[in-house]
Protein backbone atom coordinates (compact mmCIF):
# COMPACT_ATOMS: atom_id res chain seq x y z
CA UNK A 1 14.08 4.10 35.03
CA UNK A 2 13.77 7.83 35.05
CA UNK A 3 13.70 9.84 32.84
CA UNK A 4 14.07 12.84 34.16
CA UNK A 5 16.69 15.55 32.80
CA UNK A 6 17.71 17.31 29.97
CA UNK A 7 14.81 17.70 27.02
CA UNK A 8 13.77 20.05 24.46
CA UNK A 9 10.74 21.82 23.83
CA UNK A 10 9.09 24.35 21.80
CA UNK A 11 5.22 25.75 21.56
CA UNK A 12 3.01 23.63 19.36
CA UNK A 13 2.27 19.90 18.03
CA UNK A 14 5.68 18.64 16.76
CA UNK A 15 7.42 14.98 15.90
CA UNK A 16 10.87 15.63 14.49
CA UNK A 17 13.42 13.92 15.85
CA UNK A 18 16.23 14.88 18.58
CA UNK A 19 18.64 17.31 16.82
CA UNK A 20 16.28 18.66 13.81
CA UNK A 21 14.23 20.94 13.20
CA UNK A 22 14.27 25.09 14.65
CA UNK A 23 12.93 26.85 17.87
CA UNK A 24 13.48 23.60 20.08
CA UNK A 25 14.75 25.02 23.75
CA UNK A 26 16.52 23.10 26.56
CA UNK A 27 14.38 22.10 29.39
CA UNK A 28 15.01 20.60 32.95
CA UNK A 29 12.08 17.78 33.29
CA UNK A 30 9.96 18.13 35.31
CA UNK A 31 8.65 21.21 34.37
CA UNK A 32 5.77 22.99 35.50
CA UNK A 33 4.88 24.74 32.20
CA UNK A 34 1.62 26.14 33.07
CA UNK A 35 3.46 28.05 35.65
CA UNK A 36 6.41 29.80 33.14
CA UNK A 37 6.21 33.91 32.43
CA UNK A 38 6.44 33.17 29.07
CA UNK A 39 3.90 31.00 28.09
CA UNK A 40 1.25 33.03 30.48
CA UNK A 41 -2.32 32.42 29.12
CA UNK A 42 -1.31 30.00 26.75
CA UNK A 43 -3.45 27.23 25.71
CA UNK A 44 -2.41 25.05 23.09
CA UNK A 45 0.61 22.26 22.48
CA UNK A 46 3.69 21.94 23.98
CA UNK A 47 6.44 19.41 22.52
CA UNK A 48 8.63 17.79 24.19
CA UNK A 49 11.48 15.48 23.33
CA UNK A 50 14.96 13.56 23.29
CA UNK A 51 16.58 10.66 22.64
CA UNK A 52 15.63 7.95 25.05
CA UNK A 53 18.16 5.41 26.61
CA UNK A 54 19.08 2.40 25.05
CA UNK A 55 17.93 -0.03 27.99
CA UNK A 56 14.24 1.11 26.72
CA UNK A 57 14.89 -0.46 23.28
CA UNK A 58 16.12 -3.62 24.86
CA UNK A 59 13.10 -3.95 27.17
CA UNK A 60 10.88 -3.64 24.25
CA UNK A 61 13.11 -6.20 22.02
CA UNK A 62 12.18 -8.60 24.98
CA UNK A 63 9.28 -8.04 24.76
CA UNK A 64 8.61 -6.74 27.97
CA UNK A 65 6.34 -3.86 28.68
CA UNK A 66 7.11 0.31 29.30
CA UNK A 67 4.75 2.22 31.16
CA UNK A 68 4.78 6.32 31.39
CA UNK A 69 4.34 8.07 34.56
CA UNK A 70 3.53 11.52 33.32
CA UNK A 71 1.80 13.20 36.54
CA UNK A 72 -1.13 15.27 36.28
CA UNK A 73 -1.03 15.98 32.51
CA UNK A 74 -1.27 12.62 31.41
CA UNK A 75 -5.05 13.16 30.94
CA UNK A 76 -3.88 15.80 27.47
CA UNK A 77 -1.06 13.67 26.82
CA UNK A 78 -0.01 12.02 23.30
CA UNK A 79 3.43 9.79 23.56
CA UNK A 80 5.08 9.41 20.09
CA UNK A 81 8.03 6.58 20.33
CA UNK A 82 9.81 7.03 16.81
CA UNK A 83 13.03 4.81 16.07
């Protein structure tokens, strides 16, 4: 399943939900964020989010496993499923 698409994200560490919170931006994933104007010798966090499908909640309820494929950046990556 992919989960490519519409997202949000802003600069620095956040976990609010989909829909709360300020200075959340759309975003086409993937993204190549090391390579945007505007974030040009930065170095720390970016957040990303949204809601994720409902087919993911019923794989889990069976108890079946999800796996990530995050590309290169999954070596500074922290994945925060929140109901």
């Amino acid at each position: 399943m992919s989960l490519r698409g519409q997202w949000e994200w802003k600069v620095g560490r956040d976990r609010a939900a989909p829909g709360a919170g300020a200075d959340w931006q759309p975003v086409q994933i993937p993204e190549r964020f090391s390579g945007r104007e505007d974030l040009a010798g930065y170095t720390g966090w970016i957040s990303v989010r949204r809601t994720l499908p409902s087919q993911i909640d019923a794989l889990l309820d069976a108890g079946r496993a999800v796996g990530v494929s995050s590309g290169l950046d999954s070596d500074v990556c922290v994945f925060s499923l929140n109901g």
